[in-house]
C-alpha atoms as a PDB file:
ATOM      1  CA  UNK A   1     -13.701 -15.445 -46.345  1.00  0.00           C
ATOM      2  CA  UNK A   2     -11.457 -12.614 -44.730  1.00  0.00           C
ATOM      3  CA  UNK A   3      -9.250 -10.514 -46.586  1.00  0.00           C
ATOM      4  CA  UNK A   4     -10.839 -10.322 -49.641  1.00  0.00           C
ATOM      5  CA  UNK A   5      -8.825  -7.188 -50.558  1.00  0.00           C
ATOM      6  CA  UNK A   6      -5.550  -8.119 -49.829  1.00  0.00           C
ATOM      7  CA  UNK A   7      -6.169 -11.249 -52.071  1.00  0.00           C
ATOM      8  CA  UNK A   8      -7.174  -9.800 -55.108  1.00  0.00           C
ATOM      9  CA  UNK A   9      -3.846  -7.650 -55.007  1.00  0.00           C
ATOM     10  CA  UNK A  10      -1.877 -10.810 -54.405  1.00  0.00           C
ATOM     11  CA  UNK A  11      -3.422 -11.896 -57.459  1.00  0.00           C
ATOM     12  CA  UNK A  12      -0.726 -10.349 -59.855  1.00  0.00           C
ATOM     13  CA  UNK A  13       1.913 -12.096 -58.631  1.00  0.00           C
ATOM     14  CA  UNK A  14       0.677 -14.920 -56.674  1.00  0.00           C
ATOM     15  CA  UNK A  15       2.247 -17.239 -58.848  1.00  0.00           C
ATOM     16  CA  UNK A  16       5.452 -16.130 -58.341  1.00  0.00           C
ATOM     17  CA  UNK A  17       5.769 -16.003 -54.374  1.00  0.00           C
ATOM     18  CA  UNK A  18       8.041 -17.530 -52.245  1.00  0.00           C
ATOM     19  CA  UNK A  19       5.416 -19.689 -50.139  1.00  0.00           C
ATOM     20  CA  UNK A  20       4.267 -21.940 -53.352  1.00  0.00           C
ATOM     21  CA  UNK A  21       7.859 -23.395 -53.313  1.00  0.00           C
ATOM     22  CA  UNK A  22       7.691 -23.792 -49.516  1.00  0.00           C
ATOM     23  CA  UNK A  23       4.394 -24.600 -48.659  1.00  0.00           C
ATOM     24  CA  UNK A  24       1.496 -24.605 -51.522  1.00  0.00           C
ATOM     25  CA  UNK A  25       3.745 -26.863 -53.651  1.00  0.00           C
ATOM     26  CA  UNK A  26       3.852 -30.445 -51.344  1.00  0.00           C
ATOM     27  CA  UNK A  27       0.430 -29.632 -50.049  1.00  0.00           C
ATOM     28  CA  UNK A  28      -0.950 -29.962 -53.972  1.00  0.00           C
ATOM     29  CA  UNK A  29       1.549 -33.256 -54.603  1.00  0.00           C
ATOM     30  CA  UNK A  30       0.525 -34.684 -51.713  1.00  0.00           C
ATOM     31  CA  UNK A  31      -3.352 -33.814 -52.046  1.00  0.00           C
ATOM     32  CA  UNK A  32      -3.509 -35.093 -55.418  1.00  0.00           C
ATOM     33  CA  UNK A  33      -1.396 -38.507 -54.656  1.00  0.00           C
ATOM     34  CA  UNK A  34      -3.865 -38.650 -51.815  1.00  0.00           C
ATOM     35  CA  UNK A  35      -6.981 -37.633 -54.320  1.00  0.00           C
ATOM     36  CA  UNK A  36      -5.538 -40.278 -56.522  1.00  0.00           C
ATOM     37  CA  UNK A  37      -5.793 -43.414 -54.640  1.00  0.00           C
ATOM     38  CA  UNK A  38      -9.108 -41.935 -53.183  1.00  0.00           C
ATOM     39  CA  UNK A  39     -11.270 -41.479 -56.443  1.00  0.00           C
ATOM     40  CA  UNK A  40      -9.128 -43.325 -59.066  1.00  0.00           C
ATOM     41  CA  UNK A  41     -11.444 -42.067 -61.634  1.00  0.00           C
ATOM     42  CA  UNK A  42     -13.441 -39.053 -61.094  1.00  0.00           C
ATOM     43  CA  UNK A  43     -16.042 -37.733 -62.895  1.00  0.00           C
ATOM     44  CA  UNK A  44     -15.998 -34.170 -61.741  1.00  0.00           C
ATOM     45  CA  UNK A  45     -13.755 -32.254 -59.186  1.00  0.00           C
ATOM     46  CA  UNK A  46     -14.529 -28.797 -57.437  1.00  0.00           C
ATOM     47  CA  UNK A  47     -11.803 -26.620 -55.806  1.00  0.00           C
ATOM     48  CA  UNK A  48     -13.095 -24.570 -52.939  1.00  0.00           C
ATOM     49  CA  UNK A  49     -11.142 -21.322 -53.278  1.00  0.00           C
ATOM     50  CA  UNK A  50      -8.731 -22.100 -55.979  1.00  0.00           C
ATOM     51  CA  UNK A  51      -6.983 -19.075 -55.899  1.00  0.00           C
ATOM     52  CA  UNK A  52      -5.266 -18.737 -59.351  1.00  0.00           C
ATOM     53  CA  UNK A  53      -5.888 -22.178 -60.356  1.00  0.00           C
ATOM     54  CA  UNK A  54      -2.512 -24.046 -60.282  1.00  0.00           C
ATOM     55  CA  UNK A  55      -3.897 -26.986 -58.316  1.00  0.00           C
ATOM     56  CA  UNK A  56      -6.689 -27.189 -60.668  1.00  0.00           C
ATOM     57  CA  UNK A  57      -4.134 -26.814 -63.801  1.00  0.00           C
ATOM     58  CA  UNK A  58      -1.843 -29.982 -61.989  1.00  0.00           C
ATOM     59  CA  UNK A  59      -5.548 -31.920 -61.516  1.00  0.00           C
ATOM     60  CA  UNK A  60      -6.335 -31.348 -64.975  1.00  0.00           C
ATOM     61  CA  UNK A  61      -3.158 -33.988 -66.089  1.00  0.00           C
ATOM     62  CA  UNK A  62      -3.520 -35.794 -63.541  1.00  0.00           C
ATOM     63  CA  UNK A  63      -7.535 -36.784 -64.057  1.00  0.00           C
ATOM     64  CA  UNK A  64      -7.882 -35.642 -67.927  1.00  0.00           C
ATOM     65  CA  UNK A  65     -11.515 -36.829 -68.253  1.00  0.00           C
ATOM     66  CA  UNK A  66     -12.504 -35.044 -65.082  1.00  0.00           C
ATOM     67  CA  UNK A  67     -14.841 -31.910 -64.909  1.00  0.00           C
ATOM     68  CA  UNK A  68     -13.329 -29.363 -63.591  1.00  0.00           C
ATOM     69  CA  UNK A  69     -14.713 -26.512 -61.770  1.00  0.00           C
ATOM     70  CA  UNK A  70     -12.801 -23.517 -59.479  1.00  0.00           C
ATOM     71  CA  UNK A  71     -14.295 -21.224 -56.904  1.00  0.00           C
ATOM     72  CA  UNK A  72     -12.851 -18.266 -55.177  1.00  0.00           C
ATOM     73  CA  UNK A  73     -14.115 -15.583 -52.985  1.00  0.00           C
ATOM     74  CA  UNK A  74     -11.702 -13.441 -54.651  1.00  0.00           C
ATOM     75  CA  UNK A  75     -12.565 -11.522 -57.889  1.00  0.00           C
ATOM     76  CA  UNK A  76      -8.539 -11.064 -58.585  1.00  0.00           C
ATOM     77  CA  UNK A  77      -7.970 -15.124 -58.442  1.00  0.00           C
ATOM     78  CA  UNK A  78      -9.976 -16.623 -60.155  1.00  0.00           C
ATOM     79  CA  UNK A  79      -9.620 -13.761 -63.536  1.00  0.00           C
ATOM     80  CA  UNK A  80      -5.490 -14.382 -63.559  1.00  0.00           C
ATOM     81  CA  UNK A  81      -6.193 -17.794 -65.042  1.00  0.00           C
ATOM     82  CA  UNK A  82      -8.932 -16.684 -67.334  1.00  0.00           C
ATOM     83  CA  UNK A  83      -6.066 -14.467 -68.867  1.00  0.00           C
ATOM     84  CA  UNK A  84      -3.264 -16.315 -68.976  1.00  0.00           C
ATOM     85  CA  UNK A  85      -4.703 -20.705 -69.433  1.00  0.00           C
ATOM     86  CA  UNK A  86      -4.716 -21.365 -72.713  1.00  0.00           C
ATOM     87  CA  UNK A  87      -7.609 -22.030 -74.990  1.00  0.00           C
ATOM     88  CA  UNK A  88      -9.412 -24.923 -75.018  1.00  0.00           C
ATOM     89  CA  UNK A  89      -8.481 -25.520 -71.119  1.00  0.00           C
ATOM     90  CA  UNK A  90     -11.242 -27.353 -69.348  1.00  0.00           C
ATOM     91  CA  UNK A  91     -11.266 -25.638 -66.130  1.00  0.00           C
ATOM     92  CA  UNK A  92     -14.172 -23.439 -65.328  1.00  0.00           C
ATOM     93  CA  UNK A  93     -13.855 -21.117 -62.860  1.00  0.00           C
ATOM     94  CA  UNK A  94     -16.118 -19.369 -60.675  1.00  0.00           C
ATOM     95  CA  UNK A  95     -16.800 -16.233 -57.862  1.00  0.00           C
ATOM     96  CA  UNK A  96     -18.200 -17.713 -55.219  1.00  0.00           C
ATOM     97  CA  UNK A  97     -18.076 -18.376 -51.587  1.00  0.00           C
ATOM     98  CA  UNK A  98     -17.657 -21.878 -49.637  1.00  0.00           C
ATOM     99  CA  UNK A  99     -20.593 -21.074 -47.913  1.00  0.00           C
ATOM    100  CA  UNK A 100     -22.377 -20.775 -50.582  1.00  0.00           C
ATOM    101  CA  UNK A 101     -21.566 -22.877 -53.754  1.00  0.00           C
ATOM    102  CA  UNK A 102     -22.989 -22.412 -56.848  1.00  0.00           C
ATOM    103  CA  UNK A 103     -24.097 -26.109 -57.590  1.00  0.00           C
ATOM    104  CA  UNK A 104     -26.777 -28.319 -57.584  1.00  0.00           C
ATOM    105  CA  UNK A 105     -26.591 -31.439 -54.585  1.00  0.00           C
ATOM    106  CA  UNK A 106     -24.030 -34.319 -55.069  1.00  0.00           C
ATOM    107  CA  UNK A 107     -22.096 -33.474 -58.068  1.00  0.00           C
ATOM    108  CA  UNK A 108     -18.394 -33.757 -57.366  1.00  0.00           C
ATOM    109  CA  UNK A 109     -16.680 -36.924 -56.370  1.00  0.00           C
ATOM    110  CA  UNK A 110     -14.040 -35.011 -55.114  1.00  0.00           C
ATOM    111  CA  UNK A 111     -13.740 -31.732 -53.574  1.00  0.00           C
ATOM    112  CA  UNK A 112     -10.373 -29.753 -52.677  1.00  0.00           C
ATOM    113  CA  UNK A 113      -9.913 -27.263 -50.149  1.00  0.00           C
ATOM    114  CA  UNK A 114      -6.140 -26.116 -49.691  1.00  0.00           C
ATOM    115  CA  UNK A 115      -4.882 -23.862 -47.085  1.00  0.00           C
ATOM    116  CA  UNK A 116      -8.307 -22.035 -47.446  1.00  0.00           C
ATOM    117  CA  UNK A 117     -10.618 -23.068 -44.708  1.00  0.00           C
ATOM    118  CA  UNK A 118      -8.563 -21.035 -41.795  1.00  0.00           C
ATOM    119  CA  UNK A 119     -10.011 -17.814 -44.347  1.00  0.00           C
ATOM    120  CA  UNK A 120     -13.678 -19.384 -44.903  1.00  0.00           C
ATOM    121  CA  UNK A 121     -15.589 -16.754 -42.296  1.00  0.00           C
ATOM    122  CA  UNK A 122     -18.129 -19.593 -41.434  1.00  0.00           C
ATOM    123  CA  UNK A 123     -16.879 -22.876 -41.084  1.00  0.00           C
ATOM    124  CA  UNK A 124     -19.682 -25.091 -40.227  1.00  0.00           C
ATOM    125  CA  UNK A 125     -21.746 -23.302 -42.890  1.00  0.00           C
ATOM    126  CA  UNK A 126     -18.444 -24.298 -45.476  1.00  0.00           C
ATOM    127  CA  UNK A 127     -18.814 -27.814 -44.350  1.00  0.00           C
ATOM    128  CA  UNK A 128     -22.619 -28.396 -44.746  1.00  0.00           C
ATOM    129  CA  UNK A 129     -22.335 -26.863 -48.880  1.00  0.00           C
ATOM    130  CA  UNK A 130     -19.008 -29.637 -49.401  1.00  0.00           C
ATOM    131  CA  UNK A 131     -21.263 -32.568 -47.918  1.00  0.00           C
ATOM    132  CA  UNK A 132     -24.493 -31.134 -50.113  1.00  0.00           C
ATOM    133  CA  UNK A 133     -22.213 -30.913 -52.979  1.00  0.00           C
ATOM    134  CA  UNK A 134     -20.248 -33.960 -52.795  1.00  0.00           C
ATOM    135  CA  UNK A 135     -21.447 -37.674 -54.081  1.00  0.00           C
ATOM    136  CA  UNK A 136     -22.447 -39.712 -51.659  1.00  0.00           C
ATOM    137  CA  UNK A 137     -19.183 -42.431 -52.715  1.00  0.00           C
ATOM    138  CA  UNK A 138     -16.949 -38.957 -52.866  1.00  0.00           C
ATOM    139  CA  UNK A 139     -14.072 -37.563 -50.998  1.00  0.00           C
ATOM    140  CA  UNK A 140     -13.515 -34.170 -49.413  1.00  0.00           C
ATOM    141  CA  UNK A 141      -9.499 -33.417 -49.555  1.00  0.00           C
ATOM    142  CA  UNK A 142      -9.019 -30.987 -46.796  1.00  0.00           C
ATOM    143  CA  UNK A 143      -5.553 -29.558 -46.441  1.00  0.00           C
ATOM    144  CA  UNK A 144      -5.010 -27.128 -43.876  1.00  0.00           C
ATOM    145  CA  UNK A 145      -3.123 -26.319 -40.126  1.00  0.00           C
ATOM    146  CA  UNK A 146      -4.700 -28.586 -38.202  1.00  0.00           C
ATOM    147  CA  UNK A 147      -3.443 -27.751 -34.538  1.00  0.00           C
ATOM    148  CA  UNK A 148      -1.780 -30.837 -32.252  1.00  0.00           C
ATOM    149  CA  UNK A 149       0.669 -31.269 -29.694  1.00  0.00           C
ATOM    150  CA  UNK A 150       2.062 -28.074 -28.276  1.00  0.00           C
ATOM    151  CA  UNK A 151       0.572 -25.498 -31.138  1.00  0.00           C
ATOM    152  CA  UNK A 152      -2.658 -26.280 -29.385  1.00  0.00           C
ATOM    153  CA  UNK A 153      -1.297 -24.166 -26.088  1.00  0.00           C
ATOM    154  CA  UNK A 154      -0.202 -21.232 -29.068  1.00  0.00           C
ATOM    155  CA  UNK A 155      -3.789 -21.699 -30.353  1.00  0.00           C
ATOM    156  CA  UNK A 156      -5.137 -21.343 -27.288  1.00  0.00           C
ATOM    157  CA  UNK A 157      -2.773 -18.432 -25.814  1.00  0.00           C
ATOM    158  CA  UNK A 158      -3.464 -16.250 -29.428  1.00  0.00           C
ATOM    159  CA  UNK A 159      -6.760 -16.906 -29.867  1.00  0.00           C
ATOM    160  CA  UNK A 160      -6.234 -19.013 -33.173  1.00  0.00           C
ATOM    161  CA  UNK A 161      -9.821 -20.097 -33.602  1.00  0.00           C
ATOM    162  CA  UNK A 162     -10.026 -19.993 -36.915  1.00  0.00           C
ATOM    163  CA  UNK A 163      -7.334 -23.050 -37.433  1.00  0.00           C
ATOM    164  CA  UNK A 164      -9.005 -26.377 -35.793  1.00  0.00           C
ATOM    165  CA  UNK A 165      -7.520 -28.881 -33.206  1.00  0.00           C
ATOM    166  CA  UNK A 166      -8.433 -32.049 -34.967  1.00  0.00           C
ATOM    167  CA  UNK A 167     -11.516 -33.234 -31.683  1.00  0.00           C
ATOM    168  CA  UNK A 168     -12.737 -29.851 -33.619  1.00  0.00           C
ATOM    169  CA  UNK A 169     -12.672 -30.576 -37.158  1.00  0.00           C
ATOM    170  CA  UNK A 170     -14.215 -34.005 -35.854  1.00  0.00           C
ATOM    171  CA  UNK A 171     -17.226 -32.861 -34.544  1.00  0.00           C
ATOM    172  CA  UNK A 172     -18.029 -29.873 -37.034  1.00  0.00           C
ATOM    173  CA  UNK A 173     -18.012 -32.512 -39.708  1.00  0.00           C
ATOM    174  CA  UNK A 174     -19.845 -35.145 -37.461  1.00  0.00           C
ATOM    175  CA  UNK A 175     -22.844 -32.402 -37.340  1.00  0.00           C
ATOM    176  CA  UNK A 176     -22.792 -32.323 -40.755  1.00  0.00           C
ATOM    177  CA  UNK A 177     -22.557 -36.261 -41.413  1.00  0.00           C
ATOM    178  CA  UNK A 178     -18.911 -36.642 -42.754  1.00  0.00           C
ATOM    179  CA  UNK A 179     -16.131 -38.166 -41.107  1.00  0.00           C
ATOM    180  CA  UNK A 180     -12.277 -38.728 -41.819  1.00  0.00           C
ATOM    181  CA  UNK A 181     -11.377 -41.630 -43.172  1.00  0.00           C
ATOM    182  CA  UNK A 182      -7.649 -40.749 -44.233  1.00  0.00           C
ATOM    183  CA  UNK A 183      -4.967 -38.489 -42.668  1.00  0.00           C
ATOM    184  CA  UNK A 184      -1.645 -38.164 -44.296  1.00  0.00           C
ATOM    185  CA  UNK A 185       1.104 -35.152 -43.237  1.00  0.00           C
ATOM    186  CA  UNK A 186       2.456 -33.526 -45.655  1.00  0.00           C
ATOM    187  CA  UNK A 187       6.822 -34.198 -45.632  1.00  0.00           C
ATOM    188  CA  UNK A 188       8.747 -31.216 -44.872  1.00  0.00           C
ATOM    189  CA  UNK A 189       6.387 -28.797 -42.670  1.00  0.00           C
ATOM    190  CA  UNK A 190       7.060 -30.359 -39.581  1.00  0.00           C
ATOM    191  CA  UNK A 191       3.806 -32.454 -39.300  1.00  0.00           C
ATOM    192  CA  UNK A 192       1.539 -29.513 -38.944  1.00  0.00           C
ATOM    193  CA  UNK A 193      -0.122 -29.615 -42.160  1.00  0.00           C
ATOM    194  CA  UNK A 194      -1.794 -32.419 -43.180  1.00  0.00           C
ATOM    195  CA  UNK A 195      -4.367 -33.610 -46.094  1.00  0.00           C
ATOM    196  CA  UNK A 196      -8.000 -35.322 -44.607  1.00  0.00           C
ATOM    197  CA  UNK A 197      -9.899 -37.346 -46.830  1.00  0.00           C
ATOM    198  CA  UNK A 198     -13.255 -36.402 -45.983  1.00  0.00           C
ATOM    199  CA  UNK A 199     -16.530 -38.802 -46.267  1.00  0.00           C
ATOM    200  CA  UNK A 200     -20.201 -38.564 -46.267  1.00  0.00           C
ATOM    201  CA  UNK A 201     -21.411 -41.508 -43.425  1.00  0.00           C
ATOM    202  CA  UNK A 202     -23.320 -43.662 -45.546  1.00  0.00           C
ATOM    203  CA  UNK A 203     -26.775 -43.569 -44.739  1.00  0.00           C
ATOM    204  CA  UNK A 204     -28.136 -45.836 -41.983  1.00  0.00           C
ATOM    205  CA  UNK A 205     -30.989 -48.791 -42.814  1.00  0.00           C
ATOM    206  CA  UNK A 206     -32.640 -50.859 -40.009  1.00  0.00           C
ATOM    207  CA  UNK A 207     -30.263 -53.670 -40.905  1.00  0.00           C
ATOM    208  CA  UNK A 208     -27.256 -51.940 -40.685  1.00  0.00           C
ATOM    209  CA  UNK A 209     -28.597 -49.843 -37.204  1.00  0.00           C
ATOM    210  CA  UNK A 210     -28.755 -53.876 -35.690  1.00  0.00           C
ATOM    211  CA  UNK A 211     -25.747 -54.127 -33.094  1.00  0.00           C
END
């Protein structure tokens, strides 16, 4: 992830910025409606950089029997909720990369990633750990810019790589055997941000490869 720097001395007053009003704040309600009719009833959830934790904190009501774990690149993040949650919280948050998580295979049964994967320096890489990580009945909510219509010309004319045309995103997570099942904009950001719910293909028998 890019920027490392610049995050940690958000960190302070992250919390408090203009954009979680704007932009952070209907990406997490509609994620975690979205999460909701997904995986009723999860039995552990992962947030791939979680930043100070707030989606994590909302996930927490909204799934109280859930495990809940937190990962950020950024050192600065992930201790402003350390400080500040109060005791007794069950949020457990971590350093750590998305190319690199810090868990065994198949132990969430859903996974988050908000307005983070544009930052994650190696996408495919990202992609492969979520699928390793996740159940094989789990979802993947990805919320990000994912570029259509006539931001794909912008895209193309600045260079934009980092934010996927959706044909992209497809066949990054058809390499890693996961596919989109669900894809719901999120109201008010003119149709530019949406929230994928992200599966692993089930596994194919002899039966089911008969066509």
């Amino acid at each position: 992830m890019h920027d490392v720097e610049r995050f940690d001395r958000w960190a302070p007053t992250y919390d408090r910025h203009y954009l979680q009003r704007l932009v952070f704040e209907p990406v997490q309600r509609t994620l975690l409606d979205l999460a909701a009719s997904e995986v009723p009833n999860p039995v552990a959830v992962l947030d791939v950089g979680c930043g100070t934790g707030r989606l994590l904190t909302a996930a927490e009501q909204r799934f109280p029997k859930a495990r809940l774990e937190g990962v950020d690149v950024a050192a600065g993040m992930i201790e402003r909720p350390r400080s500040v949650l109060p005791a007794g919280c069950r949020i457990n948050f971590q350093q750590s990369t998305a190319e690199q998580l810090p868990f065994p295979d198949a132990q969430f049964d859903l996974v988050f990633s908000t307005m983070t994967f544009h930052h994650w320096s190696d996408q495919r890489k990202g992609i492969a750990e979520v699928a390793r990580v996740l159940t094989p009945a789990g979802r993947w909510l990805l919320a990000d810019f994912i570029v259509d219509g006539f931001m794909r010309y912008v895209r193309q004319a600045l260079r934009m790589r980092q934010f996927p045309e959706r044909a992209g995103l497809e066949a990054m997570l058809g390499a890693a055997d996961m596919r989109v099942v669900t894809f719901r904009r999120v109201p008010g950001l003119r149709g530019q941000v949406p929230v994928v719910a992200i599966e692993r293909r089930p596994l194919q028998t002899p039966e089911s490869g008969i066509g």
